[in-house]
C-alpha atoms as a PDB file:
ATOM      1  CA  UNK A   1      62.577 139.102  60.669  1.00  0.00           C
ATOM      2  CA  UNK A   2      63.736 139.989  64.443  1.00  0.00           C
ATOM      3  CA  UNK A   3      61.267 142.276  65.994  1.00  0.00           C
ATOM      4  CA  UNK A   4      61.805 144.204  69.238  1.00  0.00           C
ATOM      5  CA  UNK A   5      58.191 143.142  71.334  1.00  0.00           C
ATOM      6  CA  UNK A   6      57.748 143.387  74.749  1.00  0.00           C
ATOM      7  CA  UNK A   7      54.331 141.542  76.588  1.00  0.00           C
ATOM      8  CA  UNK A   8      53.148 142.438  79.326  1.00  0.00           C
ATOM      9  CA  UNK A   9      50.340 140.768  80.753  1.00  0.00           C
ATOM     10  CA  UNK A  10      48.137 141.931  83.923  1.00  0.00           C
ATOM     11  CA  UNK A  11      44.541 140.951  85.268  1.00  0.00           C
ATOM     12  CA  UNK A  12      41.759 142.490  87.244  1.00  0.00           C
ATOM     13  CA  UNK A  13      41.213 141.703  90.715  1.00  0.00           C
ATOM     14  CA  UNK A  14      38.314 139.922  90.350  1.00  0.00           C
ATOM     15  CA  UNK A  15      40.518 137.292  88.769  1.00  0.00           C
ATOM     16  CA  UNK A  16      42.399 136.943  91.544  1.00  0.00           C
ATOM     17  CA  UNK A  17      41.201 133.748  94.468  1.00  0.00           C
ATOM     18  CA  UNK A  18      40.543 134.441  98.320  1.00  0.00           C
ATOM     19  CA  UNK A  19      44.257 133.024  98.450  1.00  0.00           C
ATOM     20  CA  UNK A  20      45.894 136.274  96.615  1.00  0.00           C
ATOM     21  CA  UNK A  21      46.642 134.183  93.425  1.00  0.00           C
ATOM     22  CA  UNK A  22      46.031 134.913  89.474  1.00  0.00           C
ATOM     23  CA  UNK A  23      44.098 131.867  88.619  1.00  0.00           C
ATOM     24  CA  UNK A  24      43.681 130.185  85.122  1.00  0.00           C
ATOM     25  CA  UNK A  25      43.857 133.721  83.343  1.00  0.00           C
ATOM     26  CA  UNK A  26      47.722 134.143  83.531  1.00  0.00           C
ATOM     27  CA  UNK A  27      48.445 130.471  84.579  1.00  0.00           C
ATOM     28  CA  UNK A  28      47.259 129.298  81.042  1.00  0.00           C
ATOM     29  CA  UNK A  29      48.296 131.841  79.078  1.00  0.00           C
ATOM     30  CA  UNK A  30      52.055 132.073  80.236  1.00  0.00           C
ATOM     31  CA  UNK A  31      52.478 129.049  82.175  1.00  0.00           C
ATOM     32  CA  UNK A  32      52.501 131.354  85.622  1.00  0.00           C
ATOM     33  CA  UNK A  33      51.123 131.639  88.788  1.00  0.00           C
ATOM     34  CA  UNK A  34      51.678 135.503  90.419  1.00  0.00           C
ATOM     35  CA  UNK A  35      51.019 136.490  93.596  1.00  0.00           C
ATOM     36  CA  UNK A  36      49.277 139.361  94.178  1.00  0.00           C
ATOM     37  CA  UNK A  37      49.797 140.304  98.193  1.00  0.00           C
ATOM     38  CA  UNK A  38      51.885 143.350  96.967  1.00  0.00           C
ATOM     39  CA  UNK A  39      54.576 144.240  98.666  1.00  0.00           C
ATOM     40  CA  UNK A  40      54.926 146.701 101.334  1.00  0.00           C
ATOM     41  CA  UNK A  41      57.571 149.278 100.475  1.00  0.00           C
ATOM     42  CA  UNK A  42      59.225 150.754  96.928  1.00  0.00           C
ATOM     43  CA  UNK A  43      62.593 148.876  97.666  1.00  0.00           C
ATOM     44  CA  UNK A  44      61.062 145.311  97.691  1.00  0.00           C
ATOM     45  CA  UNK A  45      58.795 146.224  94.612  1.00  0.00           C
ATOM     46  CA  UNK A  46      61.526 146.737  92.592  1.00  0.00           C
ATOM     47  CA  UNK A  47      63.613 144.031  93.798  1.00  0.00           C
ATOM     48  CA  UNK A  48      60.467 142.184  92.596  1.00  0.00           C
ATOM     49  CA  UNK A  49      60.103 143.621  89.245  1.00  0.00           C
ATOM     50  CA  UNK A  50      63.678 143.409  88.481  1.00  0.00           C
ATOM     51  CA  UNK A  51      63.493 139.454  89.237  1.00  0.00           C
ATOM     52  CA  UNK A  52      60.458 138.520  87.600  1.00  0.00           C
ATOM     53  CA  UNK A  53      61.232 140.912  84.330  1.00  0.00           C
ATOM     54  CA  UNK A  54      62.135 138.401  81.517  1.00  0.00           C
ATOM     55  CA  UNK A  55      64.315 140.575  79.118  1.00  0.00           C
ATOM     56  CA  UNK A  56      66.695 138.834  76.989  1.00  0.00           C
ATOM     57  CA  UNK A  57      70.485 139.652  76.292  1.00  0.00           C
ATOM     58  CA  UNK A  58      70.042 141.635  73.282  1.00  0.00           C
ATOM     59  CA  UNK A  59      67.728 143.713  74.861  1.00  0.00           C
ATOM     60  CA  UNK A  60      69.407 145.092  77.663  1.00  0.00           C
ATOM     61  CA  UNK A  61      72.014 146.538  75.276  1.00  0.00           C
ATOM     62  CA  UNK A  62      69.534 148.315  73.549  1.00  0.00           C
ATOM     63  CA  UNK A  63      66.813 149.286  76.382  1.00  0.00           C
ATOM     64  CA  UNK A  64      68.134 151.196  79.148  1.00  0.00           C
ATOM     65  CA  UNK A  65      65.694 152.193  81.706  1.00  0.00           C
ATOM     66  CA  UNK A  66      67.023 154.473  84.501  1.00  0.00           C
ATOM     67  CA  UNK A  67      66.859 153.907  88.201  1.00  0.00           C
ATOM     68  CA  UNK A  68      64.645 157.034  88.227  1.00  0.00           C
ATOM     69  CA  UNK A  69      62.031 155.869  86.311  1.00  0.00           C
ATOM     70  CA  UNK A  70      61.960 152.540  87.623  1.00  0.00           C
ATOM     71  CA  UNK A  71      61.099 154.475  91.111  1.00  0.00           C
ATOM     72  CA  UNK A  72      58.738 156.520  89.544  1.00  0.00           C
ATOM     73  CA  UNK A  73      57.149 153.307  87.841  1.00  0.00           C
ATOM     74  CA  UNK A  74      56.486 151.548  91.205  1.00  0.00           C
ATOM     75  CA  UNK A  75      55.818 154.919  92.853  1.00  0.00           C
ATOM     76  CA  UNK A  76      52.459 155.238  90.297  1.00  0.00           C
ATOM     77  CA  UNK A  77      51.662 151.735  91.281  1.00  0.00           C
ATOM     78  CA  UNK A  78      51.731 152.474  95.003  1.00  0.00           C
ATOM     79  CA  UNK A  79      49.643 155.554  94.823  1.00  0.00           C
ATOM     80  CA  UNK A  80      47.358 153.755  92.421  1.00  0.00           C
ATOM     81  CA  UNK A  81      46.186 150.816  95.083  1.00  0.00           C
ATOM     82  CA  UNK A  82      45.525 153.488  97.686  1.00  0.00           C
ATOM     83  CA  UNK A  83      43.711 155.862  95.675  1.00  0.00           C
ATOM     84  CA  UNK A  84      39.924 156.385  96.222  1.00  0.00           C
ATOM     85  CA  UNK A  85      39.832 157.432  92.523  1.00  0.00           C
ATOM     86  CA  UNK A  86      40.450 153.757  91.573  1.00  0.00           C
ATOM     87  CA  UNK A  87      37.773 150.769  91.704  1.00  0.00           C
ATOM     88  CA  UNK A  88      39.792 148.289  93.782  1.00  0.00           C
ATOM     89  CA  UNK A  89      37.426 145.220  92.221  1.00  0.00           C
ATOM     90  CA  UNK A  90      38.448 145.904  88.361  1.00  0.00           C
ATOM     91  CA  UNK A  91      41.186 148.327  88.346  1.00  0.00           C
ATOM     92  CA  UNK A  92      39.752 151.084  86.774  1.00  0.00           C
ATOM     93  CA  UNK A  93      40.036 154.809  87.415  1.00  0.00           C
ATOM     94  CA  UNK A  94      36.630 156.742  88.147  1.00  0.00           C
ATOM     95  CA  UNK A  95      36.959 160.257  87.189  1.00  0.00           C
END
């Protein structure tokens, strides 16, 4: 039976090495090694996303995700990282 899943996978910072890698968490689990300087502006982010998003042929018939959104997407990232409101060692938001 087809199913329509999408994974994504993500770690905490304190997984991450003094060299601004994912170690063994991600590596083992999906055979990848992401690097976690971010990048310094919107445009690059989603040239980033775009590149490293693994969606297969069917799927992009059927999931359309506007331009919009995608912006918006990376925008909640960026004002995530410099919030005060999140713990920068595990991610978490303190309310």
């Amino acid at each position: 039976m087809p199913l329509d899943i999408l994974f994504v996978f993500t770690a905490n910072p304190e997984d991450y090495t003094n060299r601004g890698a994912i170690v063994t968490p991600l590596k083992d689990r999906i055979e990848s090694q992401i690097i976690t300087h971010y990048p310094k502006n919107i445009e690059n982010s989603l040239l980033i996303t775009e590149q490293e998003a693994r969606v297969h042929d069917e799927q992009k018939d059927k999931v359309i995700m506007p331009a919009l959104v995608k912006r918006l997407v990376e925008q909640v990232a960026f004002e995530a990282r410099n919030s005060e409101l999140v713990d920068k060692k595990v991610g978490c938001l303190h309310v």
